[in-house]
PDB file of N, CA and C in Angstrom:
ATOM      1  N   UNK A   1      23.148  30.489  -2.057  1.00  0.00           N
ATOM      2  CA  UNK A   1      23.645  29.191  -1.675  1.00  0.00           C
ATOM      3  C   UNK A   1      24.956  28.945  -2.424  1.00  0.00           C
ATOM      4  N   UNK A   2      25.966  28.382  -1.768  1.00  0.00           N
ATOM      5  CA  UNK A   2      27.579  28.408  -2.403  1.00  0.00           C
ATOM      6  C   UNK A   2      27.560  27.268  -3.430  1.00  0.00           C
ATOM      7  N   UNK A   3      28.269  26.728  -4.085  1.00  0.00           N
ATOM      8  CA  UNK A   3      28.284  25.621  -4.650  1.00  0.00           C
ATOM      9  C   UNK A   3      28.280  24.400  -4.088  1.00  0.00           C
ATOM     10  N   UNK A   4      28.229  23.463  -4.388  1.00  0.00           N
ATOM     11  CA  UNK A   4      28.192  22.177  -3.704  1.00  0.00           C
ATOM     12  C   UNK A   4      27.422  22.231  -2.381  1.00  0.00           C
ATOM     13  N   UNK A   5      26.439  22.860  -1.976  1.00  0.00           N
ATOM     14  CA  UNK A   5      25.851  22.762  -0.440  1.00  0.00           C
ATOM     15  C   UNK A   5      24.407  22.418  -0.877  1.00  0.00           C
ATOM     16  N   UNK A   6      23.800  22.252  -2.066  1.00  0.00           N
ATOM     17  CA  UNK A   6      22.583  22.105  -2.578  1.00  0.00           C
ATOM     18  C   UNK A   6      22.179  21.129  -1.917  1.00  0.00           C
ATOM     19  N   UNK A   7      21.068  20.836  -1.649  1.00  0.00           N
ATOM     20  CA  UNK A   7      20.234  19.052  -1.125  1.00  0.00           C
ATOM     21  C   UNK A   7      19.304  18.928  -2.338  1.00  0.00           C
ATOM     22  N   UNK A   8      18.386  17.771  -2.325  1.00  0.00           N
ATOM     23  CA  UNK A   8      17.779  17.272  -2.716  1.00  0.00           C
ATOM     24  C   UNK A   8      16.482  17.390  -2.284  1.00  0.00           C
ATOM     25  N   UNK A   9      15.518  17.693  -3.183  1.00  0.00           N
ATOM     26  CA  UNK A   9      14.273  18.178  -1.911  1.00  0.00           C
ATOM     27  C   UNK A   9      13.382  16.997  -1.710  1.00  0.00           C
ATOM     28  N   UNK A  10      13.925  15.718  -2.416  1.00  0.00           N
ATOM     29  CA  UNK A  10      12.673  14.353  -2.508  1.00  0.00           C
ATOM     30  C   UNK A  10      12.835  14.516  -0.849  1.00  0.00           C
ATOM     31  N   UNK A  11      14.064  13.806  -0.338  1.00  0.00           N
ATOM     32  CA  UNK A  11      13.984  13.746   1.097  1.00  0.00           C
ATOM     33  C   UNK A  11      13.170  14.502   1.686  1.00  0.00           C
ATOM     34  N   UNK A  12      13.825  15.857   1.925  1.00  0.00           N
ATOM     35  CA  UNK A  12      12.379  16.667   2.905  1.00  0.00           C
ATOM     36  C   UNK A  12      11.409  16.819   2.969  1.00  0.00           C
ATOM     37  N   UNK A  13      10.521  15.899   1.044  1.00  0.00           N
ATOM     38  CA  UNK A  13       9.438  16.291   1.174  1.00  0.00           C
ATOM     39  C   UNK A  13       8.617  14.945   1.744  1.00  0.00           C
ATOM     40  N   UNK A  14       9.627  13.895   1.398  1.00  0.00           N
ATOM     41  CA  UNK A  14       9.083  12.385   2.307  1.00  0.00           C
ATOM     42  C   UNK A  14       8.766  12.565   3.517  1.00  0.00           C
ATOM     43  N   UNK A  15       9.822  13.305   4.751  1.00  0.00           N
ATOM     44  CA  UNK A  15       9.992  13.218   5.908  1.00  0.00           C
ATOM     45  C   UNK A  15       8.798  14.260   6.170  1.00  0.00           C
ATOM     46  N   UNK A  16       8.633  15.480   5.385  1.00  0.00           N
ATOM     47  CA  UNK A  16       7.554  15.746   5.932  1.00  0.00           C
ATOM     48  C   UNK A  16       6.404  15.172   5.352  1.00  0.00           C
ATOM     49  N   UNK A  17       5.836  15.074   3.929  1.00  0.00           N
ATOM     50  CA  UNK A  17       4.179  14.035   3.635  1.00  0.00           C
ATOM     51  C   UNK A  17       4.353  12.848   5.041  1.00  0.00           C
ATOM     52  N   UNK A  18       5.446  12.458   5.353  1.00  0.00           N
ATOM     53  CA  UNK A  18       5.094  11.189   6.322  1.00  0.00           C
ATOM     54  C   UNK A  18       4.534  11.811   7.623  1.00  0.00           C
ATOM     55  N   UNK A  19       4.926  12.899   7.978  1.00  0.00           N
ATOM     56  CA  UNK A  19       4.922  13.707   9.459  1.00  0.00           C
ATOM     57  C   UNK A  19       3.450  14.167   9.815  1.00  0.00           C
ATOM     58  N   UNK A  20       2.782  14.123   8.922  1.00  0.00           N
ATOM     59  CA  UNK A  20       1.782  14.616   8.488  1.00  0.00           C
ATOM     60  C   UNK A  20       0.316  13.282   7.956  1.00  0.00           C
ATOM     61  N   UNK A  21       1.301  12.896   7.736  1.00  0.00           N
ATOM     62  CA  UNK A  21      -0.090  11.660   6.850  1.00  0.00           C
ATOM     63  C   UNK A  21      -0.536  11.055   7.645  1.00  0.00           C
ATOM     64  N   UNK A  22      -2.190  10.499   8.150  1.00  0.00           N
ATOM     65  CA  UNK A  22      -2.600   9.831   9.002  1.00  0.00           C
ATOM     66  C   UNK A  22      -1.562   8.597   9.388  1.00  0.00           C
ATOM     67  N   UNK A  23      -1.689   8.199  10.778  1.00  0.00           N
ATOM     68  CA  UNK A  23      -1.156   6.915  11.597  1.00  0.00           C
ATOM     69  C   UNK A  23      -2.050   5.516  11.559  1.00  0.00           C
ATOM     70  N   UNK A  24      -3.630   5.836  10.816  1.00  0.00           N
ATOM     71  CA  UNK A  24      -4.195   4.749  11.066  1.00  0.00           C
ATOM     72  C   UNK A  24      -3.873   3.580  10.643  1.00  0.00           C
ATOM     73  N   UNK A  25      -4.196   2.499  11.095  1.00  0.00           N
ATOM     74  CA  UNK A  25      -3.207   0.934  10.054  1.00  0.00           C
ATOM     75  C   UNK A  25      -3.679   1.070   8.676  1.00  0.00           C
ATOM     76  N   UNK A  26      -4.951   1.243   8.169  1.00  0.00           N
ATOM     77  CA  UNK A  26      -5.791   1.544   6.600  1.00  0.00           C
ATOM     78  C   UNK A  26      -4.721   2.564   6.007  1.00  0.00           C
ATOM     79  N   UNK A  27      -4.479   3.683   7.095  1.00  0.00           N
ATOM     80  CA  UNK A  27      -3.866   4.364   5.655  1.00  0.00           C
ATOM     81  C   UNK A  27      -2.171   4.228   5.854  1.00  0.00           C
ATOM     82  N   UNK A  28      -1.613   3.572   6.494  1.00  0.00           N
ATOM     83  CA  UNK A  28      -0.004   2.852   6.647  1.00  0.00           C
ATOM     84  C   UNK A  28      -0.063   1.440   5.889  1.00  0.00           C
ATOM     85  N   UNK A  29      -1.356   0.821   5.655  1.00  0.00           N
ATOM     86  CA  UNK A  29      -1.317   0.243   4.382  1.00  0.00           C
ATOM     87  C   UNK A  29      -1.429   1.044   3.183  1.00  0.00           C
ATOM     88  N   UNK A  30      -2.320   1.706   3.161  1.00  0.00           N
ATOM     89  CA  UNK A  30      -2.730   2.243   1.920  1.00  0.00           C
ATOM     90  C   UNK A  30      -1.349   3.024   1.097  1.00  0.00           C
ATOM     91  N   UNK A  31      -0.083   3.472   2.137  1.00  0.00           N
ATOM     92  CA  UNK A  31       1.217   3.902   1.632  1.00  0.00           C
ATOM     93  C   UNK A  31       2.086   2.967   1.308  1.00  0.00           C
ATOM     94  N   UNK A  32       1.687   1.955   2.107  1.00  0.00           N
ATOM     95  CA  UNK A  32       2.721   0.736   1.470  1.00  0.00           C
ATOM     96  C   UNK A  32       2.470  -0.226   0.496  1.00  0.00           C
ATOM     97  N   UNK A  33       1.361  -0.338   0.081  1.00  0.00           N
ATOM     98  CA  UNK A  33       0.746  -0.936  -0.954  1.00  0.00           C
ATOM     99  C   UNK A  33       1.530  -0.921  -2.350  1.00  0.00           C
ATOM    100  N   UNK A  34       1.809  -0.453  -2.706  1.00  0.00           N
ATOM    101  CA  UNK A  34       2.612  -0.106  -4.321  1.00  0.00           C
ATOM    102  C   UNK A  34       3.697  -0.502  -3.993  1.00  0.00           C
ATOM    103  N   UNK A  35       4.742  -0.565  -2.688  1.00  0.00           N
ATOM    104  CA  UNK A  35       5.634  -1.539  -2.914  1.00  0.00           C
ATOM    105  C   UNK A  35       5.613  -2.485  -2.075  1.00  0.00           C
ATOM    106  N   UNK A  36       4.299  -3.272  -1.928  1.00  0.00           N
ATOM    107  CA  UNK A  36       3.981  -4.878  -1.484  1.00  0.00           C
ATOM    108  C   UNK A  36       3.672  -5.253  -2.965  1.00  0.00           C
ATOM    109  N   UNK A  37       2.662  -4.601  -3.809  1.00  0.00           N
ATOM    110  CA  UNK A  37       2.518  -5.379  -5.088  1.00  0.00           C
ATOM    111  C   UNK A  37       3.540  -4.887  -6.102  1.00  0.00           C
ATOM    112  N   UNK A  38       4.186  -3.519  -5.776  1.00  0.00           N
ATOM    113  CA  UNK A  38       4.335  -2.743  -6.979  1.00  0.00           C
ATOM    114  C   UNK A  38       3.287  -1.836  -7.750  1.00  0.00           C
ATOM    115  N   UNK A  39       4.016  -1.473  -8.631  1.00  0.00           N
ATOM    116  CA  UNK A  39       3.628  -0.018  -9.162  1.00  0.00           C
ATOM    117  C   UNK A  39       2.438  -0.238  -9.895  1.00  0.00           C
ATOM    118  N   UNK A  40       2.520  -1.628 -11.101  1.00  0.00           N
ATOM    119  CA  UNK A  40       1.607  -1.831 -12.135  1.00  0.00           C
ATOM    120  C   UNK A  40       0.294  -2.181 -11.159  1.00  0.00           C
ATOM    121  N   UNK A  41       0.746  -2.917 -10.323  1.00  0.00           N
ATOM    122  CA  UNK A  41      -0.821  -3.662  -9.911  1.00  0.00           C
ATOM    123  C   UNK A  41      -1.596  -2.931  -9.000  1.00  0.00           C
ATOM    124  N   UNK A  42      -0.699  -1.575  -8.428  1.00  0.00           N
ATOM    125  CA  UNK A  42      -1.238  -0.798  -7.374  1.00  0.00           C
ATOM    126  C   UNK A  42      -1.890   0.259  -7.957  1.00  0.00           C
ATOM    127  N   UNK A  43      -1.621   0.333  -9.415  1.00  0.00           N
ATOM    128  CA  UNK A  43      -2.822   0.890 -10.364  1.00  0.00           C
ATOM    129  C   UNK A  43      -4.067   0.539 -10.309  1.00  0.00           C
ATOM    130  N   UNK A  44      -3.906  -1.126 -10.715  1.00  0.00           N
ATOM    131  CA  UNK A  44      -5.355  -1.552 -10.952  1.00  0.00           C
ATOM    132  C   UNK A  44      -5.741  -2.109  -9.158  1.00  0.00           C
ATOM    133  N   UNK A  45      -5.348  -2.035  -7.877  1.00  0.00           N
ATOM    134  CA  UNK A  45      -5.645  -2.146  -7.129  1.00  0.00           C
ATOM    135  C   UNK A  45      -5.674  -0.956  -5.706  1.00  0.00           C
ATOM    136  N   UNK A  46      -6.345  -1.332  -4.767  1.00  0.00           N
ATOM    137  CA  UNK A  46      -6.541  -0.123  -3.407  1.00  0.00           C
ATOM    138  C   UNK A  46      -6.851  -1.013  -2.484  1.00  0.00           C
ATOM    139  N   UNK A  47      -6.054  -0.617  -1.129  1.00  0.00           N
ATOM    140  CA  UNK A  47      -6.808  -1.371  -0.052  1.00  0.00           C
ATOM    141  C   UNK A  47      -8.106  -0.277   0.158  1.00  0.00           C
ATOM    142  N   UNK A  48      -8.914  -1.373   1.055  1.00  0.00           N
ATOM    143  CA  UNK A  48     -10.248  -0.307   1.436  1.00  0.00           C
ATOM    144  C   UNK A  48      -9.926  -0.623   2.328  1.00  0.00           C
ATOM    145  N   UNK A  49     -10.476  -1.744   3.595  1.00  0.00           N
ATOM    146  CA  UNK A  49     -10.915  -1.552   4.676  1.00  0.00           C
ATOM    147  C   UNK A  49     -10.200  -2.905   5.439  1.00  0.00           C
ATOM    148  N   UNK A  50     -10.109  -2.879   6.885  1.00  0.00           N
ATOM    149  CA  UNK A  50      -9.374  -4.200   7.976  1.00  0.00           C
ATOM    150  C   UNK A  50     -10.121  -3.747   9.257  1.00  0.00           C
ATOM    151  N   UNK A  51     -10.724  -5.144   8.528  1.00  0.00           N
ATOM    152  CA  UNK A  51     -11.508  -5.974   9.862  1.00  0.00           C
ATOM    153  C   UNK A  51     -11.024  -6.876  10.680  1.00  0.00           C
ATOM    154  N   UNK A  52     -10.506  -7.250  11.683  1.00  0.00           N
ATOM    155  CA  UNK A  52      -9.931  -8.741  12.307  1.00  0.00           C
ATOM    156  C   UNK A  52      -9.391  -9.348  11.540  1.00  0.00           C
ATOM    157  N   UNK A  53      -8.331  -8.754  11.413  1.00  0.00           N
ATOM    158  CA  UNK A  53      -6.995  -9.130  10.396  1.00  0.00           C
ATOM    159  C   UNK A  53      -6.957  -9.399   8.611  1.00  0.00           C
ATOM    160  N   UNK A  54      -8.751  -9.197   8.481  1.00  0.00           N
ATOM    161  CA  UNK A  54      -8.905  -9.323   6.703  1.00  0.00           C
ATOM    162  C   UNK A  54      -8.786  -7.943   6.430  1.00  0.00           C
ATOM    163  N   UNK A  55      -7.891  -7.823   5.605  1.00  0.00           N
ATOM    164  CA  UNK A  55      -7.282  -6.906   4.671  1.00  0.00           C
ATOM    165  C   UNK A  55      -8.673  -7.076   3.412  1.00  0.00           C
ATOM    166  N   UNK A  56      -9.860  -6.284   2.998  1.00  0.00           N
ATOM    167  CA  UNK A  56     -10.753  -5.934   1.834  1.00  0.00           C
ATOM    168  C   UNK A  56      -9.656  -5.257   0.988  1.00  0.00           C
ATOM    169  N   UNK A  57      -9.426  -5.852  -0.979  1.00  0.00           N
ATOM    170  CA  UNK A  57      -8.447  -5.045  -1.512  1.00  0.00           C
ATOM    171  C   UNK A  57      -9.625  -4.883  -2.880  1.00  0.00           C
ATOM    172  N   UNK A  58     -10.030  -3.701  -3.291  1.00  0.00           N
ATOM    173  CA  UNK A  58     -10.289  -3.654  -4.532  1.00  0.00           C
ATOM    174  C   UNK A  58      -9.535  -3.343  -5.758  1.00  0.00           C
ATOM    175  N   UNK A  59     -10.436  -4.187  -6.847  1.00  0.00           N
ATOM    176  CA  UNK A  59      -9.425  -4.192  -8.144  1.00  0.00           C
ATOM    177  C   UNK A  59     -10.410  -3.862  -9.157  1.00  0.00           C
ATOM    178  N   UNK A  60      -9.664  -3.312 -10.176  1.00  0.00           N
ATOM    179  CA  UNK A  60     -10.134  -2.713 -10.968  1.00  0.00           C
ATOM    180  C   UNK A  60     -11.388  -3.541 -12.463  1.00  0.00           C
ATOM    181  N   UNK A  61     -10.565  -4.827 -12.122  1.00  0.00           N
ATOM    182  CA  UNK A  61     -10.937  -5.769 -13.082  1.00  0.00           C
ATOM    183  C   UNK A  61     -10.966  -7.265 -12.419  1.00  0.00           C
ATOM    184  N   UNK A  62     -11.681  -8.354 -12.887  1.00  0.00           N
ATOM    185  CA  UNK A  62     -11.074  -9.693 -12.497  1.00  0.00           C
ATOM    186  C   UNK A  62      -9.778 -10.050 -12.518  1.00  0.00           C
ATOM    187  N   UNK A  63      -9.711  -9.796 -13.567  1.00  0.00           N
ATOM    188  CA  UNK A  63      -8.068 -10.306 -14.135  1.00  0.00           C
ATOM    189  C   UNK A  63      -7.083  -9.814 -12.888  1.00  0.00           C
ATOM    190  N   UNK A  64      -6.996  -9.023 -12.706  1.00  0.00           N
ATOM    191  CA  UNK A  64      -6.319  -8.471 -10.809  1.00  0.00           C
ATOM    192  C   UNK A  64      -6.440  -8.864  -9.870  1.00  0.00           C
ATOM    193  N   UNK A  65      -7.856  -9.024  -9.775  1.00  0.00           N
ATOM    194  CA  UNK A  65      -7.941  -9.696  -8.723  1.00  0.00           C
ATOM    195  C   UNK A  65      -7.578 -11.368  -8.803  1.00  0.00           C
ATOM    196  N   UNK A  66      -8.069 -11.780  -9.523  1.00  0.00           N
ATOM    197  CA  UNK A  66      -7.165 -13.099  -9.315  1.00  0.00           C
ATOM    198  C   UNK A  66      -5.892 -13.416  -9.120  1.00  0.00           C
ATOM    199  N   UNK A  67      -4.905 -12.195  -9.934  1.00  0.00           N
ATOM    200  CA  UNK A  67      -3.622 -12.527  -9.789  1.00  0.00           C
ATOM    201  C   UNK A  67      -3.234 -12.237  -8.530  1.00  0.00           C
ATOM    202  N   UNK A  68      -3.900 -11.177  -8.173  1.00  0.00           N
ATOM    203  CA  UNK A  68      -3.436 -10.454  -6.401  1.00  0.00           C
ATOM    204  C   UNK A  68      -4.243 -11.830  -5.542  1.00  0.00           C
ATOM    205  N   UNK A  69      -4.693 -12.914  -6.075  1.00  0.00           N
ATOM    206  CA  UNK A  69      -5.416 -14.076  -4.868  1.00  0.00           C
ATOM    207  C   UNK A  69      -4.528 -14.926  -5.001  1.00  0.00           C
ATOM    208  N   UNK A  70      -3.886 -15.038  -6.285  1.00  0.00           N
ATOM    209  CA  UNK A  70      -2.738 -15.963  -6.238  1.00  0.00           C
ATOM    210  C   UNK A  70      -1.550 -15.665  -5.811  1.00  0.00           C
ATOM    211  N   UNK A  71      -1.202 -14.617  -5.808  1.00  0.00           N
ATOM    212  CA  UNK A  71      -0.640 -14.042  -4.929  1.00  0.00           C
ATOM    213  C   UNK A  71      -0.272 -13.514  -3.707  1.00  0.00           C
ATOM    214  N   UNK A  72      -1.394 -14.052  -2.917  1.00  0.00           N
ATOM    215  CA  UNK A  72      -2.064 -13.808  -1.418  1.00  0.00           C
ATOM    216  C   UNK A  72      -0.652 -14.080  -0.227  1.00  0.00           C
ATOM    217  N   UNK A  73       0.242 -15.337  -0.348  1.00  0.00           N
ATOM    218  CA  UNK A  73       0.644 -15.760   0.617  1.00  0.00           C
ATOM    219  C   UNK A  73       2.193 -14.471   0.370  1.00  0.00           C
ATOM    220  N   UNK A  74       2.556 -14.207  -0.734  1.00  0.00           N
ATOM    221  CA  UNK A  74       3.993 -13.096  -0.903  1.00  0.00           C
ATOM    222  C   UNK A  74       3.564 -12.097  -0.532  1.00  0.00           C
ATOM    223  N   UNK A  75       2.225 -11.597  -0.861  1.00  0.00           N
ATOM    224  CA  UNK A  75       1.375 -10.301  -0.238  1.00  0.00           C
ATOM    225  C   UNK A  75       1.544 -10.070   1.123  1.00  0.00           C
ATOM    226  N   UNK A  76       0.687 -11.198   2.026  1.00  0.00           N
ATOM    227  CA  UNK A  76       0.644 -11.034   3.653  1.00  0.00           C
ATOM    228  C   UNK A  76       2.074 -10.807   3.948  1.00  0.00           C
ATOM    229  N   UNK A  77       3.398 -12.102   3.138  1.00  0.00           N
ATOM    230  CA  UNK A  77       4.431 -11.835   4.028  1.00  0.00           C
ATOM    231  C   UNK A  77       5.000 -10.246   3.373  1.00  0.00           C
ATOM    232  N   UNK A  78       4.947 -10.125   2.579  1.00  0.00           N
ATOM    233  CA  UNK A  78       5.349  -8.117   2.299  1.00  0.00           C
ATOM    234  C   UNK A  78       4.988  -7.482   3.121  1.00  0.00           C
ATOM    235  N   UNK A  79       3.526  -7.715   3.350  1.00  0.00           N
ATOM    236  CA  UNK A  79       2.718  -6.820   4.081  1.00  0.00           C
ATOM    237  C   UNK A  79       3.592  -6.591   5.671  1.00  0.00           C
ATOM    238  N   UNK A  80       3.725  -8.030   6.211  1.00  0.00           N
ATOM    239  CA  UNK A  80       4.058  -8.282   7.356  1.00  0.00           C
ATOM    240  C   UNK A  80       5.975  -7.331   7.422  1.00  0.00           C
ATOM    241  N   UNK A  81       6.116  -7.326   6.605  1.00  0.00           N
ATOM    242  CA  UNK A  81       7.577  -6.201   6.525  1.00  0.00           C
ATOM    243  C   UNK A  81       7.437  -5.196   6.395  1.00  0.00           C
ATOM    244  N   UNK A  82       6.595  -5.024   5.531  1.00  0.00           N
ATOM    245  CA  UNK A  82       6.113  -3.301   5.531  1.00  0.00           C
ATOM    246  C   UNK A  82       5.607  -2.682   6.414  1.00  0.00           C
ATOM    247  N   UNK A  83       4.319  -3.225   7.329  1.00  0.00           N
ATOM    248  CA  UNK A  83       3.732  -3.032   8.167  1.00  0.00           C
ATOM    249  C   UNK A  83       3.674  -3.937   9.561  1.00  0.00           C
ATOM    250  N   UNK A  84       4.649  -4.408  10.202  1.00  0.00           N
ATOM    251  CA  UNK A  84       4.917  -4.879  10.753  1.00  0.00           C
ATOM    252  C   UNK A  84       3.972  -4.598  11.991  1.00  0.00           C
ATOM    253  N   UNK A  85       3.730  -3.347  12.171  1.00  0.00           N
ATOM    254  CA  UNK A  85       2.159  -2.765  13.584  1.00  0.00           C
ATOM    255  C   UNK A  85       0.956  -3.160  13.194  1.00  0.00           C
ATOM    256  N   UNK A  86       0.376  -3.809  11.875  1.00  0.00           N
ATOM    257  CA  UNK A  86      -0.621  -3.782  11.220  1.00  0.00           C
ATOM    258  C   UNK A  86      -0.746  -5.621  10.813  1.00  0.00           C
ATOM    259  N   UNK A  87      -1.576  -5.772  11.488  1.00  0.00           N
ATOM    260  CA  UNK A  87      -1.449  -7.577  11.559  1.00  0.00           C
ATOM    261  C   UNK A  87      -2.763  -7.659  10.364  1.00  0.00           C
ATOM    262  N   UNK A  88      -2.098  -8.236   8.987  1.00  0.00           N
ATOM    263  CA  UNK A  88      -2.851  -8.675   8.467  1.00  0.00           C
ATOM    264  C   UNK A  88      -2.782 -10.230   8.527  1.00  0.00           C
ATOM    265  N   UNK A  89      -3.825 -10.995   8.102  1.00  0.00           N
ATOM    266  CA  UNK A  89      -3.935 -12.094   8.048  1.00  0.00           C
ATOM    267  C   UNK A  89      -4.486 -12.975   7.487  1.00  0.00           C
ATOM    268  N   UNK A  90      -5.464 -11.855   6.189  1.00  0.00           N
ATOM    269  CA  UNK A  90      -6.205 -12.543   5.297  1.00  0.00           C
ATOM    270  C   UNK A  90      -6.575 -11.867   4.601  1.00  0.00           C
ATOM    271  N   UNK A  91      -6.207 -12.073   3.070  1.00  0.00           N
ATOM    272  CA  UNK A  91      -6.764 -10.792   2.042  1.00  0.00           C
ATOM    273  C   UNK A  91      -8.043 -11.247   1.283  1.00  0.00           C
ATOM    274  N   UNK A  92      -9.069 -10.040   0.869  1.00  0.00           N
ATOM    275  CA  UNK A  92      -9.928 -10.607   0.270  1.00  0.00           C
ATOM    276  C   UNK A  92      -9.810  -9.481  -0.780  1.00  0.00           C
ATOM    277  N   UNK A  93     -10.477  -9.987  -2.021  1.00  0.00           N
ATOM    278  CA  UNK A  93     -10.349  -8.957  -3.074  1.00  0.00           C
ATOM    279  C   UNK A  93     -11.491  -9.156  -3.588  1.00  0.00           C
ATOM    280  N   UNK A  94     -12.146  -8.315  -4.235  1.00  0.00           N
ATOM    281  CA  UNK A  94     -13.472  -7.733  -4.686  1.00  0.00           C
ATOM    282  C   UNK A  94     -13.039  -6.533  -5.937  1.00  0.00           C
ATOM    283  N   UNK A  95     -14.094  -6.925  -6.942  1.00  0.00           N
ATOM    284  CA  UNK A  95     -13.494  -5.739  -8.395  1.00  0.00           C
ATOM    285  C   UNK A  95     -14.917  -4.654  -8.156  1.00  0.00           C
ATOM    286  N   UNK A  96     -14.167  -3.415  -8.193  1.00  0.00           N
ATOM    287  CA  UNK A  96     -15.078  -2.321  -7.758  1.00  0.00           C
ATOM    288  C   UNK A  96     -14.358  -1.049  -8.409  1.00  0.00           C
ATOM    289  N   UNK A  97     -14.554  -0.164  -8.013  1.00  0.00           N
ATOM    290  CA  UNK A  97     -13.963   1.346  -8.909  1.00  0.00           C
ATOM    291  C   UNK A  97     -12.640   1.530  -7.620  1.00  0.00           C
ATOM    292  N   UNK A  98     -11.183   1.553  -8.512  1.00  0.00           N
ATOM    293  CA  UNK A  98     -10.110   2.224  -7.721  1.00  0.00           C
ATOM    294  C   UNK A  98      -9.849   3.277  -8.138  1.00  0.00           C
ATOM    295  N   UNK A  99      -9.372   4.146  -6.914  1.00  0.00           N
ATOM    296  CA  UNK A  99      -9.341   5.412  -7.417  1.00  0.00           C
ATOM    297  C   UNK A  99     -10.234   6.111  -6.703  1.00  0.00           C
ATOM    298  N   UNK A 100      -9.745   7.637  -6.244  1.00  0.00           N
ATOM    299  CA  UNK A 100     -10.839   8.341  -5.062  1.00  0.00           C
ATOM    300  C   UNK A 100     -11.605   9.136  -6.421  1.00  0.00           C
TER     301      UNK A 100
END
């Protein structure tokens, strides 16, 4: 390879993990999640499951989950940018084990 013709391999490896990663709305949330809350809280949190527009989010602790309930109305509208095919409309949060 000559000089200066190098790329960057983050790109190709986005375009392909995306090409590849399920289409379902659960897991097109489940990728956008860390930047609807961010990084810290998408630690202590996971979406699970959408039922008729309730978004189920588990958290690791209370303390999360409350802040992610007070946080509910900046959430949906993130959500609603991020996932614009994926009509959420009501989050519920529950503290359970995150993390597969």
């Amino acid at each position: 390879m000559r000089r200066g013709t190098e790329r960057k391999l983050g790109p190709a490896v986005k375009r392909l993990v995306d090409s590849i990663a399920p289409q379902t709305p659960i897991a097109m949330l489940e990728r956008a999640w860390p930047r609807v809350v961010g990084e810290g809280l998408a630690a202590h949190s996971q979406p699970g499951s959408l039922r008729g527009g309730r978004l189920s989010v588990t958290c690791s602790s209370s303390v999360y989950s409350q802040e992610l309930e007070m946080l509910s109305p900046k959430l949906l509208e993130a959500l609603a940018r991020e996932c614009p095919e994926v009509p959420v409309e009501t989050l519920r949060f529950s503290v359970g084990k995150v993390g597969s």
